[in-house]
C-alpha atoms as a PDB file:
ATOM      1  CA  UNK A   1      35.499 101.751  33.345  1.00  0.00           C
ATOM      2  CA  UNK A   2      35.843 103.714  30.460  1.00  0.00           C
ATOM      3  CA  UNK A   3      33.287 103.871  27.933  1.00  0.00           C
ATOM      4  CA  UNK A   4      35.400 106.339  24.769  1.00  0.00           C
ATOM      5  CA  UNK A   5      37.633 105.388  22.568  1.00  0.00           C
ATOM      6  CA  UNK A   6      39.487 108.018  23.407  1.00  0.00           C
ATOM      7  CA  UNK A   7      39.249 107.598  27.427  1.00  0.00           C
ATOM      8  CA  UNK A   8      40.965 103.907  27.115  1.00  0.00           C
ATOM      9  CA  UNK A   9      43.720 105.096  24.990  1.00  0.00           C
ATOM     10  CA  UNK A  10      44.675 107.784  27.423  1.00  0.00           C
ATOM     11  CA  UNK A  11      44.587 104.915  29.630  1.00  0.00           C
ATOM     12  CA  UNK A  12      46.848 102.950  27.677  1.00  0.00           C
ATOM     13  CA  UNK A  13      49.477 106.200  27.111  1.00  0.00           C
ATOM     14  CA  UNK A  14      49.450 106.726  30.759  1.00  0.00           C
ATOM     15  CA  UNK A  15      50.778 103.152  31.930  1.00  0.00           C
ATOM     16  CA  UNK A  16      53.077 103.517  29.449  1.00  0.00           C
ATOM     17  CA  UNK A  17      54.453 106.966  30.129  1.00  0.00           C
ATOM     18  CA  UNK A  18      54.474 105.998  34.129  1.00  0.00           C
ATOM     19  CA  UNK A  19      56.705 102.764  33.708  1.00  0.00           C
ATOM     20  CA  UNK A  20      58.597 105.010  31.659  1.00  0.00           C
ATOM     21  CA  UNK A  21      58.837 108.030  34.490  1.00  0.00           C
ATOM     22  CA  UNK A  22      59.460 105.095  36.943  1.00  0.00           C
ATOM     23  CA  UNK A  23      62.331 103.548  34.927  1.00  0.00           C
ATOM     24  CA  UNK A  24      64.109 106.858  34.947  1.00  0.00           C
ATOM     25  CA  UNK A  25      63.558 108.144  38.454  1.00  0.00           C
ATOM     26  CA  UNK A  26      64.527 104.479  39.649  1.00  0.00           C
ATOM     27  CA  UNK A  27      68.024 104.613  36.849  1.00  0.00           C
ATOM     28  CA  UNK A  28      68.754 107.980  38.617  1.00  0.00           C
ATOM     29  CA  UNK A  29      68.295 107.044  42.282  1.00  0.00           C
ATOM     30  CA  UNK A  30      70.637 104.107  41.492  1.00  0.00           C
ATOM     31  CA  UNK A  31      73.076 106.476  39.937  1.00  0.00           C
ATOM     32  CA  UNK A  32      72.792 109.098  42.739  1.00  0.00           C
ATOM     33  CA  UNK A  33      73.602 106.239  45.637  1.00  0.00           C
ATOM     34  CA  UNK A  34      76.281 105.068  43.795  1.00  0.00           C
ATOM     35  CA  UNK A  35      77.826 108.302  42.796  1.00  0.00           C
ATOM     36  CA  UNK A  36      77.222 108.906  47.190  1.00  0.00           C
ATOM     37  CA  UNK A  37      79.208 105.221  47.705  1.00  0.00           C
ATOM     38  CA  UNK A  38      82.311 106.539  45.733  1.00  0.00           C
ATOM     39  CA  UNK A  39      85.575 107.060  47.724  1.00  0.00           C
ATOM     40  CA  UNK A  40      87.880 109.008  45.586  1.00  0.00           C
ATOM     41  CA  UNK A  41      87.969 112.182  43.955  1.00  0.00           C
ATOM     42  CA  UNK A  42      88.805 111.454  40.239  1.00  0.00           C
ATOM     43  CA  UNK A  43      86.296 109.122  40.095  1.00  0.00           C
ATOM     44  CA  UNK A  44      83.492 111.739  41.421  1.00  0.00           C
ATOM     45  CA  UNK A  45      84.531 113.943  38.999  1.00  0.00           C
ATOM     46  CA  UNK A  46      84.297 111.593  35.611  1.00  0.00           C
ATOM     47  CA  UNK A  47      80.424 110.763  36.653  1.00  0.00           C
ATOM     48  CA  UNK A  48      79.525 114.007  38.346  1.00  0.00           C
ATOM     49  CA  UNK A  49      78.339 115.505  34.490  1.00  0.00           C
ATOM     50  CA  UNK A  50      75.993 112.364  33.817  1.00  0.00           C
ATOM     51  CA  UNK A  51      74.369 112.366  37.649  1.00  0.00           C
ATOM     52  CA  UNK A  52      73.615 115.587  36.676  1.00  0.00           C
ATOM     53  CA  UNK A  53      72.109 115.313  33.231  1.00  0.00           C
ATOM     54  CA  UNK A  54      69.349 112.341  34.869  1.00  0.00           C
ATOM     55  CA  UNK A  55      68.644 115.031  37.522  1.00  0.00           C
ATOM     56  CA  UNK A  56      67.973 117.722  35.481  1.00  0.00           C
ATOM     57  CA  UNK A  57      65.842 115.344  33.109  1.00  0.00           C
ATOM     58  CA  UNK A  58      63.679 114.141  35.608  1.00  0.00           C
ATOM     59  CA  UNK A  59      62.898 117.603  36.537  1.00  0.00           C
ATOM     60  CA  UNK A  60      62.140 118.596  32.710  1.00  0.00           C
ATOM     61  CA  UNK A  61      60.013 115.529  32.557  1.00  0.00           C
ATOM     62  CA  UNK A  62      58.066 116.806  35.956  1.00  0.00           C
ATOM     63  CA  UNK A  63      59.138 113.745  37.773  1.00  0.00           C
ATOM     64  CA  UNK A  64      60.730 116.031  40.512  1.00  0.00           C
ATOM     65  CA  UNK A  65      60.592 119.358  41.340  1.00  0.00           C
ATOM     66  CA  UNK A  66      63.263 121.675  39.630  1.00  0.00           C
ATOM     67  CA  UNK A  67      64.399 123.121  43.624  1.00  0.00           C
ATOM     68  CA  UNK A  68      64.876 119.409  44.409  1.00  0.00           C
ATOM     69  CA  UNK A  69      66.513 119.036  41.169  1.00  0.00           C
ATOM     70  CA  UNK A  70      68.888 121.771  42.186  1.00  0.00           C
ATOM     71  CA  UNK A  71      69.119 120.986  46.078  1.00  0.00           C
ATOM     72  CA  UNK A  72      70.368 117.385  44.375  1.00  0.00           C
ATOM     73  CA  UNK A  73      72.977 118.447  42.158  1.00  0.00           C
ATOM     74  CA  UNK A  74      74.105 120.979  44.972  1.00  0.00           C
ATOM     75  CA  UNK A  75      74.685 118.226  47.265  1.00  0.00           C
ATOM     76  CA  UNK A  76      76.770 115.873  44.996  1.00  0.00           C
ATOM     77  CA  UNK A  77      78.718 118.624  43.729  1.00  0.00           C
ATOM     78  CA  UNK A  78      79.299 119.877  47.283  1.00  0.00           C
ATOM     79  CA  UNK A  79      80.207 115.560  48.112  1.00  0.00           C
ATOM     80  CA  UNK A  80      82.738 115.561  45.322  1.00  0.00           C
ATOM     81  CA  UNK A  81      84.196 118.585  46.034  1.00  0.00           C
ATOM     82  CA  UNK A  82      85.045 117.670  49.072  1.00  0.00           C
ATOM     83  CA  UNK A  83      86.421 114.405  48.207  1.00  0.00           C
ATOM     84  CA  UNK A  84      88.852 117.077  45.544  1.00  0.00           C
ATOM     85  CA  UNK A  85      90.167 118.410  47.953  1.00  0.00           C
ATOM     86  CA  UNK A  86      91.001 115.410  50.055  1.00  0.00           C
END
């Protein structure tokens, strides 16, 4: 247990800042597998922007790695451009 002042209030910032990090990576996931489920083109295309704004932010954060950050926004953008050109 920790014994500083300053020891238990990194505690406290930590749980805090990882139900934050989990909130976001969870939001995004949520996004990404819905943006996946989508059928049509037009509607790829309006929600493409903010899929990848949470990507990139997780990555900024450190949640994820910026190459998996960038292998995910390849893959949706390769998705809905396919669904385009349907």
């Amino acid at each position: 247990m920790a014994h500083h002042k300053s020891a238990k209030k990194r505690i406290r910032q930590t749980a805090k800042r990882r139900l934050a990090n989990r909130y976001y990576a969870k939001t995004t996931r949520n996004f990404i597998r819905d943006l996946r489920a989508m059928k049509t083109g037009p509607e790829v295309e309006t929600v493409l922007p903010k899929a990848f704004q949470l990507v990139d932010k997780l990555a900024k954060r450190g949640y994820i790695h910026k190459n998996k950050a960038s292998n995910l926004k390849s893959k949706l953008a390769a998705r809905a451009n396919s669904l385009k050109a349907k």
